[in-house]
C-alpha atoms as a PDB file:
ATOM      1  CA  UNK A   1       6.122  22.137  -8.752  1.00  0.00           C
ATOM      2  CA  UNK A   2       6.662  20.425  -5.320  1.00  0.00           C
ATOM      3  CA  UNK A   3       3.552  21.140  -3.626  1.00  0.00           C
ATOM      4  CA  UNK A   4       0.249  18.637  -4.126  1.00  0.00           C
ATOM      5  CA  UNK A   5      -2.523  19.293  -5.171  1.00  0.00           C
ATOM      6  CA  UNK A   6      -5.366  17.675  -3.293  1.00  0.00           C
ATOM      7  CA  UNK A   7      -8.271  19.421  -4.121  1.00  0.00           C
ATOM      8  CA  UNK A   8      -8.240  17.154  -7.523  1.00  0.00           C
ATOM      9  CA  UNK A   9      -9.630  14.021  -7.865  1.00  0.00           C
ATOM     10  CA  UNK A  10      -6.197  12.275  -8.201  1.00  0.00           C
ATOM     11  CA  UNK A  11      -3.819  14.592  -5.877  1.00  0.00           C
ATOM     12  CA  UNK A  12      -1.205  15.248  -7.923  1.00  0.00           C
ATOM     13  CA  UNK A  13       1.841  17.792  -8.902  1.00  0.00           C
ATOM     14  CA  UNK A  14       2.027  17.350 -12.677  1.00  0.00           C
ATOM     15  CA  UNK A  15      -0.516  19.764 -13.341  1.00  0.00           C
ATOM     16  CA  UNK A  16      -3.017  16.775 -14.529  1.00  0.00           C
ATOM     17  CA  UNK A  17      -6.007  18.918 -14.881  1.00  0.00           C
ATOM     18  CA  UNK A  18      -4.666  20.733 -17.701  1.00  0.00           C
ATOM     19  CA  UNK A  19      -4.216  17.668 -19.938  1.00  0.00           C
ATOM     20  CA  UNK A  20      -8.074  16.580 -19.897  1.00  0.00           C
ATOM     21  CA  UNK A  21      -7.589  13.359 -22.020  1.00  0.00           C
ATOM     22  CA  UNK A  22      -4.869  12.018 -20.071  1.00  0.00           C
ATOM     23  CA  UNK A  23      -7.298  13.203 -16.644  1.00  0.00           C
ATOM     24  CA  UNK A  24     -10.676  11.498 -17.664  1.00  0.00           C
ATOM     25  CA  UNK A  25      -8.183   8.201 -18.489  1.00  0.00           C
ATOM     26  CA  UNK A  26      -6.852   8.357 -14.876  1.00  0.00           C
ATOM     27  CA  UNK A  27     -10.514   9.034 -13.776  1.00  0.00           C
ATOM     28  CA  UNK A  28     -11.503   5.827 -15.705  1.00  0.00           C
ATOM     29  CA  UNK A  29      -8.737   3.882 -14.363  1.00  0.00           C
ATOM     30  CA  UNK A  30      -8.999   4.840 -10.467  1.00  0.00           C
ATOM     31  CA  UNK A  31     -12.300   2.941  -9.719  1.00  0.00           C
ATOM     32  CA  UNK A  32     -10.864  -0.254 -11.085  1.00  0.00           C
ATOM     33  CA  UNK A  33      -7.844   0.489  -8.965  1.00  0.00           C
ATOM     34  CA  UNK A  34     -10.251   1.047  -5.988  1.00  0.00           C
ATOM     35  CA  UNK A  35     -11.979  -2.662  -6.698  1.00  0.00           C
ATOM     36  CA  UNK A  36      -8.571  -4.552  -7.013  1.00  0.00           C
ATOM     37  CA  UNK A  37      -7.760  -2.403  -3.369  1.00  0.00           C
ATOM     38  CA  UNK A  38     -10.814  -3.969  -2.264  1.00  0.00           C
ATOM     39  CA  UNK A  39     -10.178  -7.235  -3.442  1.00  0.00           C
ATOM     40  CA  UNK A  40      -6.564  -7.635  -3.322  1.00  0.00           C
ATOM     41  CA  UNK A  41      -5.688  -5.236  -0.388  1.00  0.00           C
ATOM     42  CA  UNK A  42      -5.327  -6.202   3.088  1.00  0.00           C
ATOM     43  CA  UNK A  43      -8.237  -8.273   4.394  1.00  0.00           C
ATOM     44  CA  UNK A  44     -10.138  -7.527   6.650  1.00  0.00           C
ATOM     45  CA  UNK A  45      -8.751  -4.030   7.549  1.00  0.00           C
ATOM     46  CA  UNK A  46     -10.434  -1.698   4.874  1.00  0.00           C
ATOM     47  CA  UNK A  47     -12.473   0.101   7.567  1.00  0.00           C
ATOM     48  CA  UNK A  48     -10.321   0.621  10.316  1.00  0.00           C
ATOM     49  CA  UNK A  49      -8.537   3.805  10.974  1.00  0.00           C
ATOM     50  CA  UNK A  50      -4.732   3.294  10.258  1.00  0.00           C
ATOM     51  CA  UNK A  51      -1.733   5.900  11.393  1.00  0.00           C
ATOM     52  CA  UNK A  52       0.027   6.350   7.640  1.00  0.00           C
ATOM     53  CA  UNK A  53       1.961   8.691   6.252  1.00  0.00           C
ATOM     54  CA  UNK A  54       1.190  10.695   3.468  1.00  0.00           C
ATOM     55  CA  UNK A  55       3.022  13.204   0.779  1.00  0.00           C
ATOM     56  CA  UNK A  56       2.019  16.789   0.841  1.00  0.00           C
ATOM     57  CA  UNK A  57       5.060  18.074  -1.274  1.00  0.00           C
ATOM     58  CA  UNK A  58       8.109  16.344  -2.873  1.00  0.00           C
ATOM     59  CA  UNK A  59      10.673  18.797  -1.357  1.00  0.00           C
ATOM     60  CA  UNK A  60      12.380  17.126   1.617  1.00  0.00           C
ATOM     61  CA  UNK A  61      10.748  19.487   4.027  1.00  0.00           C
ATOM     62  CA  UNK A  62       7.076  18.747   3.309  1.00  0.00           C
ATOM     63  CA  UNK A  63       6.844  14.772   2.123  1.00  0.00           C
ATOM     64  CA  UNK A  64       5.306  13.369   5.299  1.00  0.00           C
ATOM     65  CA  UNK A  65       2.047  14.238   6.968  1.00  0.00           C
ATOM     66  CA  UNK A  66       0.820  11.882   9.452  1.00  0.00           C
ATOM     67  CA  UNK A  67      -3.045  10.825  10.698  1.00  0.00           C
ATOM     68  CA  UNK A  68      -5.374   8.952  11.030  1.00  0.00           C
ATOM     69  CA  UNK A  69      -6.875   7.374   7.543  1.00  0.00           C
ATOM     70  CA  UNK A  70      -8.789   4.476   6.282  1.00  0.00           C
ATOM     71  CA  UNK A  71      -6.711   2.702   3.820  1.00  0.00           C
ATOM     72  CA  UNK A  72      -9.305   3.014   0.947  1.00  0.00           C
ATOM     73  CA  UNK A  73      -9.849   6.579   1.165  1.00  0.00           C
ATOM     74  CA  UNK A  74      -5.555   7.184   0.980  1.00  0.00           C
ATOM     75  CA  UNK A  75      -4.632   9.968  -1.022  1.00  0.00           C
ATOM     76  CA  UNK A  76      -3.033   8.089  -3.885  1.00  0.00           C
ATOM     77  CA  UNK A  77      -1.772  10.332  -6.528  1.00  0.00           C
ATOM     78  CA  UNK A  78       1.409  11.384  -9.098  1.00  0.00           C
ATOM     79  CA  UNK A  79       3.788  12.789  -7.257  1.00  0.00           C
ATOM     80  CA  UNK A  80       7.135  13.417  -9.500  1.00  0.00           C
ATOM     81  CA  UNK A  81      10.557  15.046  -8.284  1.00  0.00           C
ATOM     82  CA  UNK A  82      10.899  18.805  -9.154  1.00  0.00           C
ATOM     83  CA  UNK A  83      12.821  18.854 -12.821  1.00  0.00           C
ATOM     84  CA  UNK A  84      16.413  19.376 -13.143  1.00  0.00           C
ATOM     85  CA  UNK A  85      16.906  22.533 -15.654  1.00  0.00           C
ATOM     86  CA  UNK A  86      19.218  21.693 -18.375  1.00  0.00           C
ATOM     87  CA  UNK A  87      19.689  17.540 -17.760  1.00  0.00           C
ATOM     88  CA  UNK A  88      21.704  15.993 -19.682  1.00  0.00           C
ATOM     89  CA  UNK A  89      21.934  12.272 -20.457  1.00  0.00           C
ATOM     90  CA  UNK A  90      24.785  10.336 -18.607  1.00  0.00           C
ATOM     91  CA  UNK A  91      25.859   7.285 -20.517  1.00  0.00           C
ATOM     92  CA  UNK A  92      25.335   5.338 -23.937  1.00  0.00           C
ATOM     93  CA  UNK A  93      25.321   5.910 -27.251  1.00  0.00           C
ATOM     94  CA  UNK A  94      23.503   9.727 -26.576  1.00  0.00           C
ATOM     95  CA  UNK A  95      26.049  10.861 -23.538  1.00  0.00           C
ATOM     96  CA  UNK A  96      25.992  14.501 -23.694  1.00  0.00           C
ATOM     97  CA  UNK A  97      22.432  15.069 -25.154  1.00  0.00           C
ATOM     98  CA  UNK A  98      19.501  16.558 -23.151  1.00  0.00           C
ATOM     99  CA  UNK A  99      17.235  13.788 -21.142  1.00  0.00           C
ATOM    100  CA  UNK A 100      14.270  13.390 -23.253  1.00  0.00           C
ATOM    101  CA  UNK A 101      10.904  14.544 -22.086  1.00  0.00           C
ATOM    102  CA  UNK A 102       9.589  12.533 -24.774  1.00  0.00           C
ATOM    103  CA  UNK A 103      10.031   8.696 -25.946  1.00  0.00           C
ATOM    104  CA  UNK A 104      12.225   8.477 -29.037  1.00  0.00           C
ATOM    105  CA  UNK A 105      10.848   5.549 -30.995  1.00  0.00           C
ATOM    106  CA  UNK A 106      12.961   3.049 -31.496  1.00  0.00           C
ATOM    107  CA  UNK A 107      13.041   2.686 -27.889  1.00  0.00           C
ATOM    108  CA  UNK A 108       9.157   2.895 -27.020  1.00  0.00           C
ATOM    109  CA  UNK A 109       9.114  -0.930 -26.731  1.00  0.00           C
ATOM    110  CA  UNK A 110      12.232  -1.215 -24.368  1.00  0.00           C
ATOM    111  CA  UNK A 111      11.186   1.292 -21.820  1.00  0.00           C
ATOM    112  CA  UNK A 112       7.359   0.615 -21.660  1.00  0.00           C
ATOM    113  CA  UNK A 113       8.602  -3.398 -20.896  1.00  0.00           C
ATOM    114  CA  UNK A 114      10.522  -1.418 -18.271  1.00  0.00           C
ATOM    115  CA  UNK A 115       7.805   0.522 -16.827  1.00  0.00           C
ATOM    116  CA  UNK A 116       5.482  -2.432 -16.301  1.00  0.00           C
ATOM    117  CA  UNK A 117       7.144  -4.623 -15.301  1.00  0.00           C
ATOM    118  CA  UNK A 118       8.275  -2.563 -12.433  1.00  0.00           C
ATOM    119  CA  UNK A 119       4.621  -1.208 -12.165  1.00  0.00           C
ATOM    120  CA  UNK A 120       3.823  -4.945 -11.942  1.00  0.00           C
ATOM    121  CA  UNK A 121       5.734  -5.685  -8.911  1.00  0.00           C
ATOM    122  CA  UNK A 122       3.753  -2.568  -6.344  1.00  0.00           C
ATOM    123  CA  UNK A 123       0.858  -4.424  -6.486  1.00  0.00           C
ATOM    124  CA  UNK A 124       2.159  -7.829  -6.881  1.00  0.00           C
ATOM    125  CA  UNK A 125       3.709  -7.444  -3.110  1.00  0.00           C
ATOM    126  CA  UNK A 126       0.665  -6.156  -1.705  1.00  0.00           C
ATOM    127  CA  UNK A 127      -1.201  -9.631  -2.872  1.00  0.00           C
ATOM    128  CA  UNK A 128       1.431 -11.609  -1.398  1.00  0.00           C
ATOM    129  CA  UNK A 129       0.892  -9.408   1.992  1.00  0.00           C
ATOM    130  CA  UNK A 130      -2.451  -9.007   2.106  1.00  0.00           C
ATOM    131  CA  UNK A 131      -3.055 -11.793   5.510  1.00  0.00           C
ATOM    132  CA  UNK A 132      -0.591 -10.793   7.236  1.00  0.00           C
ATOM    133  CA  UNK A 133      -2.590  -7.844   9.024  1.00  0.00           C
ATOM    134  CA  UNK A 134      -4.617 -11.176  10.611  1.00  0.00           C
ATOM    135  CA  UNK A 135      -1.434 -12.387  12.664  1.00  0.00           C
ATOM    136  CA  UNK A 136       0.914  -9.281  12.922  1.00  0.00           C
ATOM    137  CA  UNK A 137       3.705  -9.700  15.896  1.00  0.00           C
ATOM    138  CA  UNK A 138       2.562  -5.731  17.044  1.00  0.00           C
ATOM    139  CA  UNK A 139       0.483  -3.046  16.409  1.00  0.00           C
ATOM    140  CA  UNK A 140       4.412  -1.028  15.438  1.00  0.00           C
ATOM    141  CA  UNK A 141       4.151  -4.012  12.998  1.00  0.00           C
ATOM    142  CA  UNK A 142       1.139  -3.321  11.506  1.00  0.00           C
ATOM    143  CA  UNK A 143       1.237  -0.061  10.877  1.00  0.00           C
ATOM    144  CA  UNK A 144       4.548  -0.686   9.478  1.00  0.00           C
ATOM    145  CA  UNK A 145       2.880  -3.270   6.732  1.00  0.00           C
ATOM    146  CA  UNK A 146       0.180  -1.137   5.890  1.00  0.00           C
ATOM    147  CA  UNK A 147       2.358   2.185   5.404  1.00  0.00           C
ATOM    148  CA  UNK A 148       4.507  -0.119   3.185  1.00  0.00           C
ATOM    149  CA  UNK A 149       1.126  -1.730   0.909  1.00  0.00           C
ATOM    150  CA  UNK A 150      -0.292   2.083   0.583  1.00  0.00           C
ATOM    151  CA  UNK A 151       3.119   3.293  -0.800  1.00  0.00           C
ATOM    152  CA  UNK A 152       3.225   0.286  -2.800  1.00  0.00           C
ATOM    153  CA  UNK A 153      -0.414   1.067  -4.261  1.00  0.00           C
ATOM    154  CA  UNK A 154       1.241   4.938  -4.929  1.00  0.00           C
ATOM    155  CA  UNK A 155       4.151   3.492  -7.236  1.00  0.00           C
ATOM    156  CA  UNK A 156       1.632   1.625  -8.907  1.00  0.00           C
ATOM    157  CA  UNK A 157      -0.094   4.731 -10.057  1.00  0.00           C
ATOM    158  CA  UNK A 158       3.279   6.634 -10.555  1.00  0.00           C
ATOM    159  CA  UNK A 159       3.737   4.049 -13.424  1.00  0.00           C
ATOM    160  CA  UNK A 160       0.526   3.986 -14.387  1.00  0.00           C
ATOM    161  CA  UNK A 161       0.585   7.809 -14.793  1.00  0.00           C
ATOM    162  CA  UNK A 162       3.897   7.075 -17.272  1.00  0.00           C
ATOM    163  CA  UNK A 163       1.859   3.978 -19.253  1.00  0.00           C
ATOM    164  CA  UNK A 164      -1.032   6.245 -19.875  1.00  0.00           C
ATOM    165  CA  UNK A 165       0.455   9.438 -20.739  1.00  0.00           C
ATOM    166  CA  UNK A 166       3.359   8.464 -22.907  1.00  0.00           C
ATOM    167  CA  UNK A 167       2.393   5.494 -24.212  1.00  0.00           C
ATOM    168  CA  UNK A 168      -1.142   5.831 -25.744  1.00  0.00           C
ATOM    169  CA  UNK A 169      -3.490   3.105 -26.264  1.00  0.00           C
ATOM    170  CA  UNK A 170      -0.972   0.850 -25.510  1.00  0.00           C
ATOM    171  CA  UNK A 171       0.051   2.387 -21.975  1.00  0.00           C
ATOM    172  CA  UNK A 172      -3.832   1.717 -21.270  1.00  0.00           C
ATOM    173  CA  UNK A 173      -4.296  -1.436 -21.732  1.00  0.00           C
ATOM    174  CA  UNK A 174      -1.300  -1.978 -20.008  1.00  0.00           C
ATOM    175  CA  UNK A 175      -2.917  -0.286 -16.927  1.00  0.00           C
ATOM    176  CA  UNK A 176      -5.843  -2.426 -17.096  1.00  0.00           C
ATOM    177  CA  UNK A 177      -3.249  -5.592 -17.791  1.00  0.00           C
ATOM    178  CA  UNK A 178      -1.687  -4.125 -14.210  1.00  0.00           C
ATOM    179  CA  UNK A 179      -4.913  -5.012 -12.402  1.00  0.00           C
ATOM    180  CA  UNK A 180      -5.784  -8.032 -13.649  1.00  0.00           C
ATOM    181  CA  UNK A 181      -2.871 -10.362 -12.674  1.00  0.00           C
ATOM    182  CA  UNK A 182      -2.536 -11.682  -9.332  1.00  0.00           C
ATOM    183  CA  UNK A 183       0.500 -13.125  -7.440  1.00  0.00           C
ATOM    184  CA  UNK A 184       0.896 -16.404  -7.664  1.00  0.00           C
ATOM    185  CA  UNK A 185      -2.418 -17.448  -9.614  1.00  0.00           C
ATOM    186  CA  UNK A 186      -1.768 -20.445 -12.414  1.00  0.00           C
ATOM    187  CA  UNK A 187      -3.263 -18.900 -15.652  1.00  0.00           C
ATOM    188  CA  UNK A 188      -2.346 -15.191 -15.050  1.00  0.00           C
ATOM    189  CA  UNK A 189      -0.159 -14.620 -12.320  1.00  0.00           C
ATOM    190  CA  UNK A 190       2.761 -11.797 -11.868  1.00  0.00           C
ATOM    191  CA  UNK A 191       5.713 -10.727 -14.223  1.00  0.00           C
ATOM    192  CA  UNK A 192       8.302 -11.782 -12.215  1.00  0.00           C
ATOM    193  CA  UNK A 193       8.372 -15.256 -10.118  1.00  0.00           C
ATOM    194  CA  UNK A 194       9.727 -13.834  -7.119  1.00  0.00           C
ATOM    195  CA  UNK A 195       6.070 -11.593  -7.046  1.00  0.00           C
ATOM    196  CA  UNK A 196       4.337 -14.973  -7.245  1.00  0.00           C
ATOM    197  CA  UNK A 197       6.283 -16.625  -4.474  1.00  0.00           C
ATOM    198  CA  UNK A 198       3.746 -16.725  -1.191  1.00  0.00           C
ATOM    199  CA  UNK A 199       4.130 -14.569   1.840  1.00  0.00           C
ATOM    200  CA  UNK A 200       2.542 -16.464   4.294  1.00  0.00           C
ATOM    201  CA  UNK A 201       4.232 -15.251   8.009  1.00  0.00           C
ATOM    202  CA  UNK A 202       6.252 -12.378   9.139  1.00  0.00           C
ATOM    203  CA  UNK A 203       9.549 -14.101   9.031  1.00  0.00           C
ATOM    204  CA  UNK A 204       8.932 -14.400   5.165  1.00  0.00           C
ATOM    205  CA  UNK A 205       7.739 -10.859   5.308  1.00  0.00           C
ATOM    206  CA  UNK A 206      10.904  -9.228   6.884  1.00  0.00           C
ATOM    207  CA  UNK A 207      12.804 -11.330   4.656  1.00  0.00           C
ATOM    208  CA  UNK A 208      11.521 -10.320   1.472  1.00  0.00           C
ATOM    209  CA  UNK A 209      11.526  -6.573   2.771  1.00  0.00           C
ATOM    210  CA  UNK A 210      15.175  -7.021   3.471  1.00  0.00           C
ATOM    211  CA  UNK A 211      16.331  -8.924   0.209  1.00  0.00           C
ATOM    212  CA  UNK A 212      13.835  -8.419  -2.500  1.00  0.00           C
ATOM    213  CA  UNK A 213      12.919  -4.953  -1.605  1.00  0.00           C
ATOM    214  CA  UNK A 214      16.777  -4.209  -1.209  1.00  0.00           C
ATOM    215  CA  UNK A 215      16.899  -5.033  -5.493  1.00  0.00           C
ATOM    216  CA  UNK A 216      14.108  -2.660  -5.582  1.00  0.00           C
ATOM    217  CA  UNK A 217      16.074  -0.194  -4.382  1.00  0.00           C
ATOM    218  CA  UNK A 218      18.847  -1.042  -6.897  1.00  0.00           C
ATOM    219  CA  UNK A 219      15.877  -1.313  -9.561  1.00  0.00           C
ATOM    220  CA  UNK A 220      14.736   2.389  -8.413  1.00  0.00           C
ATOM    221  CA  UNK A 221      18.064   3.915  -8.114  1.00  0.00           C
ATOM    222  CA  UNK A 222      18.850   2.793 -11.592  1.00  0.00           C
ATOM    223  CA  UNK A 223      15.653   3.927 -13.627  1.00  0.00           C
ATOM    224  CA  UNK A 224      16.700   7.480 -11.209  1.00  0.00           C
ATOM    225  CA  UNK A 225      19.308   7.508 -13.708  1.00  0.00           C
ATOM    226  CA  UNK A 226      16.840   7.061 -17.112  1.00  0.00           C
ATOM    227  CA  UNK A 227      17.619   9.056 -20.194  1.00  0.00           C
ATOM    228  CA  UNK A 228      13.812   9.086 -19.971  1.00  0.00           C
ATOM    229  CA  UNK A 229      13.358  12.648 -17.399  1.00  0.00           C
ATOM    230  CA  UNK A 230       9.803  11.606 -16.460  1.00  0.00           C
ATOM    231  CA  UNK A 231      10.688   7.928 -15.374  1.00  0.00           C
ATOM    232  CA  UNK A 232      14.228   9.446 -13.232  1.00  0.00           C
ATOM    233  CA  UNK A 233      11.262  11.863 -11.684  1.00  0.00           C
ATOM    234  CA  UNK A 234       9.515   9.530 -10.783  1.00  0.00           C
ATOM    235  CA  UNK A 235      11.763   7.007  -9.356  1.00  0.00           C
ATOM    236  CA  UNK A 236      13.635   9.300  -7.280  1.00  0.00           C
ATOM    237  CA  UNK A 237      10.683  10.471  -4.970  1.00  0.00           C
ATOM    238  CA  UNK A 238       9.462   6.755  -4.942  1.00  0.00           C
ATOM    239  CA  UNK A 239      13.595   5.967  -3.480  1.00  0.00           C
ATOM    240  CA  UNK A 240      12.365   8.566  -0.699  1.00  0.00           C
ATOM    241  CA  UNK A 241       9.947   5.491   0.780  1.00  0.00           C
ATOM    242  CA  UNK A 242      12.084   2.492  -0.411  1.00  0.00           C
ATOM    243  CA  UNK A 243      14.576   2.661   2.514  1.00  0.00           C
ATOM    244  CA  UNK A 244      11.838   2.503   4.988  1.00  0.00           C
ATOM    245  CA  UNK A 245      10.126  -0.615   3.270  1.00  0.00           C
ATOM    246  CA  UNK A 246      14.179  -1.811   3.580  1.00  0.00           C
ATOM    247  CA  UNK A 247      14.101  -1.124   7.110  1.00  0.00           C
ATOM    248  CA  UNK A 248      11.402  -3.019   7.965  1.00  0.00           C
ATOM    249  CA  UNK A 249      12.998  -6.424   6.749  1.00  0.00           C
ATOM    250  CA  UNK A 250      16.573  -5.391   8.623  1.00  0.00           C
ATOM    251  CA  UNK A 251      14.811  -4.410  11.896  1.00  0.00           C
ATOM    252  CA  UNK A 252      12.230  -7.038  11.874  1.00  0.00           C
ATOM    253  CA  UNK A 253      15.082  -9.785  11.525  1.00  0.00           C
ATOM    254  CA  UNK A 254      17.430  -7.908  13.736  1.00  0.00           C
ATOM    255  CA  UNK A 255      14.677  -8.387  16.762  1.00  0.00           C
ATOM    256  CA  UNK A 256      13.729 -11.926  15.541  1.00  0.00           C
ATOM    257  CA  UNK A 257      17.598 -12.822  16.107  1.00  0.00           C
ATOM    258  CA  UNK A 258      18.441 -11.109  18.953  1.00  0.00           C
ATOM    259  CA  UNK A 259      15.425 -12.460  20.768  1.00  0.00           C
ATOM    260  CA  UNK A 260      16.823 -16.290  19.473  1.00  0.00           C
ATOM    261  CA  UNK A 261      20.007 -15.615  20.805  1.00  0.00           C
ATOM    262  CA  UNK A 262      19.240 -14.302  24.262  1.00  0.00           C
ATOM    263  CA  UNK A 263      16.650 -17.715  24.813  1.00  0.00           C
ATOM    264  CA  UNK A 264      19.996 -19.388  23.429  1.00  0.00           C
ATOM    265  CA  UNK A 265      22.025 -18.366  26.257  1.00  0.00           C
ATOM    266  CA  UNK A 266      19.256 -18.407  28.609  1.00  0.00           C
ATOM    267  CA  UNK A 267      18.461 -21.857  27.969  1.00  0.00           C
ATOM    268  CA  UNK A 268      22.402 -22.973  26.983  1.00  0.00           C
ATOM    269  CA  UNK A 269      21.059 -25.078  24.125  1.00  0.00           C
ATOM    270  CA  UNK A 270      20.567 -24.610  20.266  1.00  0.00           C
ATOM    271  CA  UNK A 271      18.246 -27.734  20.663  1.00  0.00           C
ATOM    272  CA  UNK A 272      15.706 -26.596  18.055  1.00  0.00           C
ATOM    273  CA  UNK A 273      12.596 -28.066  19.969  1.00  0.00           C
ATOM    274  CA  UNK A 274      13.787 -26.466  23.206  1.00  0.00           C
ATOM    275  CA  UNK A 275      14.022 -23.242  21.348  1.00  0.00           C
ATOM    276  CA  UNK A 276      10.727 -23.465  19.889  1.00  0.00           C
ATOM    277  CA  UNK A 277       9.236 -24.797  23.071  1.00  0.00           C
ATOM    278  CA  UNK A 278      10.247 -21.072  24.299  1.00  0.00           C
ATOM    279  CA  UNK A 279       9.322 -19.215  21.810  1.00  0.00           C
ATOM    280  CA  UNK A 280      11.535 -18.149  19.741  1.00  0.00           C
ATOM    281  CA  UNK A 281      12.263 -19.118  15.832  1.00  0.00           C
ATOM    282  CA  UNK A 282      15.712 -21.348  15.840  1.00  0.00           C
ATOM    283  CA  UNK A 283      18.779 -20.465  14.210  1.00  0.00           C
ATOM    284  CA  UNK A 284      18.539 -23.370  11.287  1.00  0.00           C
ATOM    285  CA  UNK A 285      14.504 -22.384  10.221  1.00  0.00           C
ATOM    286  CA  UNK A 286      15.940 -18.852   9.562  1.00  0.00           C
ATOM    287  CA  UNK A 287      19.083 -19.557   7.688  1.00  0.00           C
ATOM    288  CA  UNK A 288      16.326 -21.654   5.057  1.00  0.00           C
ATOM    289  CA  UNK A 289      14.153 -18.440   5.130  1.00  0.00           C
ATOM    290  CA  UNK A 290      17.230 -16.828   4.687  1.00  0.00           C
ATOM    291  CA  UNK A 291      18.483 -18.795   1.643  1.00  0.00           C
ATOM    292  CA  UNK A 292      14.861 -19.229  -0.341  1.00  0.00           C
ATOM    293  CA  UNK A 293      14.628 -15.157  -0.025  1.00  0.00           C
ATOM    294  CA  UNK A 294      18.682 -14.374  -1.289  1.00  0.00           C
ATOM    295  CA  UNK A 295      17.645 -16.833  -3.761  1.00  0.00           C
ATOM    296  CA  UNK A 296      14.687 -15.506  -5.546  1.00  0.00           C
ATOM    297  CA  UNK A 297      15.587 -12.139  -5.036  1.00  0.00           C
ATOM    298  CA  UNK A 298      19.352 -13.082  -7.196  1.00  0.00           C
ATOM    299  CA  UNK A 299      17.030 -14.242  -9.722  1.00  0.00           C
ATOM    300  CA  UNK A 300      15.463 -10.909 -10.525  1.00  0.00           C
ATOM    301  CA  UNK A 301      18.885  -9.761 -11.709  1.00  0.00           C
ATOM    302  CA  UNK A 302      18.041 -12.048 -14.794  1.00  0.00           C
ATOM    303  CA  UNK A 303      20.696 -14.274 -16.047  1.00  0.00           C
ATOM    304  CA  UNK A 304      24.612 -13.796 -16.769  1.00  0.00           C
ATOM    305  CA  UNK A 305      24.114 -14.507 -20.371  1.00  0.00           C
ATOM    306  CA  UNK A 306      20.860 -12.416 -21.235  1.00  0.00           C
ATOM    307  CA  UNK A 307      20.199 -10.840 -24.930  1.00  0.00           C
ATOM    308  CA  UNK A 308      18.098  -8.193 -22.883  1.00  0.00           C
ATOM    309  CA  UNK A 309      21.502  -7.061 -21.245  1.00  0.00           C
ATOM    310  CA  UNK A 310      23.419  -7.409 -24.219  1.00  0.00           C
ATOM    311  CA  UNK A 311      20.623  -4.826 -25.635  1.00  0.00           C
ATOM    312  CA  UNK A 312      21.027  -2.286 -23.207  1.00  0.00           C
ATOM    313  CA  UNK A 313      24.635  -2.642 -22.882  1.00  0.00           C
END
């Protein structure tokens, strides 16, 4: 179960081409999927040759092959974690029972609101990222962005892969629905507001990686623990990429400070125009980056008095 297979159309380890259906639906799907990368993806960089890493197996021996690849021809795929024999549920009103392998229905509607809403948010970021290849700091930069916007793309088609099997007609037309929003446009923009929010530099960039990304995480790490076995599958091998995504945001600040702080004694001032005048981004302009990002990324907790809570509680 943890190697790839990449001889399919749509790499994959769930042994897709033995549920035809559900393959010619994913087959349908991926050329839209290919247009939005077009569209949506990072400008101006579809045909050059970027160093990414890709999955060859889930086990944590084989996950990461690296070369040279143009971004459009990426092997995305559905890559879940190997089953765990005997799982049992861990919590709630069915503690004790085996994780389901199939949705019960009185909670069809709860978990597919779950499932694309975090499918909405993969390629939600890579929309608000997509000019940022024009002015990155570094080529270590660059890379960095674009490894993060493939994997992205890849958890968008690990829910998609959930929408479309499980889910029916419903799950695909969700998939299409995926597709069609776009960060921060008026009539039919993202689920969530902090995916609409603009991305415009790097300093907003590393921010977001290192607050909103860091509830992504928490997002991931709790779906790990679904009652649902093929949603915890699938959020534990996307966990394996968060932390890098995360480490983006904390290194990228961690230079942009340190570099502020070394012109601060250089110069002796924490005169904002002398600081700028050198070259460096002053103390104040980051703590407001600092608070807009903590602040939208709070808000995707939801509210303290929410009946969605209350439900799942």
């Amino acid at each position: 179960m943890s190697s790839i297979n990449y001889s399919d159309k749509i790499p994959n380890n769930v042994n897709l081409s033995e549920d035809r259906t559900l393959q010619r639906a994913l087959e349908q799907w991926q050329p839209n999927y290919l247009e939005w990368w077009n569209d949506m993806g990072p400008d101006g960089s579809q045909n050059s040759e970027v160093y990414l890493r890709t999955a060859v197996s889930v086990d944590p021996q084989g996950w990461a092959q690296f070369g040279h690849v143009k971004m459009p021809d990426y092997r995305w795929g559905i890559f879940l974690n190997p089953g765990e024999q005997d799982r049992k549920i861990h919590f709630g009103d069915h503690k004790g029972e085996a994780a389901w392998q199939d949705i019960p229905g009185e909670y069809r509607a709860n978990l597919r609101r779950i499932i694309v809403t975090q499918g909405d948010t993969e390629p939600a970021s890579v929309e608000q990222q997509r000019h940022l290849g024009q002015t990155a700091p570094s080529l270590y930069d660059l890379r960095n962005l674009y490894q993060v916007n493939v994997e992205e793309g890849r958890h968008l088609w690990a829910m998609v892969y959930l929408l479309h099997k499980y889910f029916g007609r419903d799950g695909r037309e969700e998939g299409e629905a995926l597709l069609q929003r776009r960060s921060g446009q008026a009539d039919n923009p993202r689920i969530l507001q902090a995916f609409n929010e603009a991305t415009p530099d790097w300093l907003s960039l590393f921010m977001f990686t290192y607050f909103t990304d860091r509830d992504g995480k928490f997002q991931l790490c709790a779906l790990a623990e679904s009652s649902f076995d093929p949603l915890a599958r699938t959020t534990k091998f996307m966990l394996t990429e968060e932390a890098h995504h995360m480490f983006v945001g904390e290194s990228g600040i961690s230079r942009i400070i340190a570099r502020t702080c070394a012109a601060m004694n250089e110069l002796k001032t924490d005169d904002t125009v002398r600081l700028r005048a050198a070259g460096v981004i002053d103390l104040p302009t980051l703590q407001r980056y600092l608070n807009f990002h903590f602040s939208v990324t709070i808000d995707l907790f939801g509210a303290d008095e929410s009946s969605n809570a209350a439900i799942f509680y």
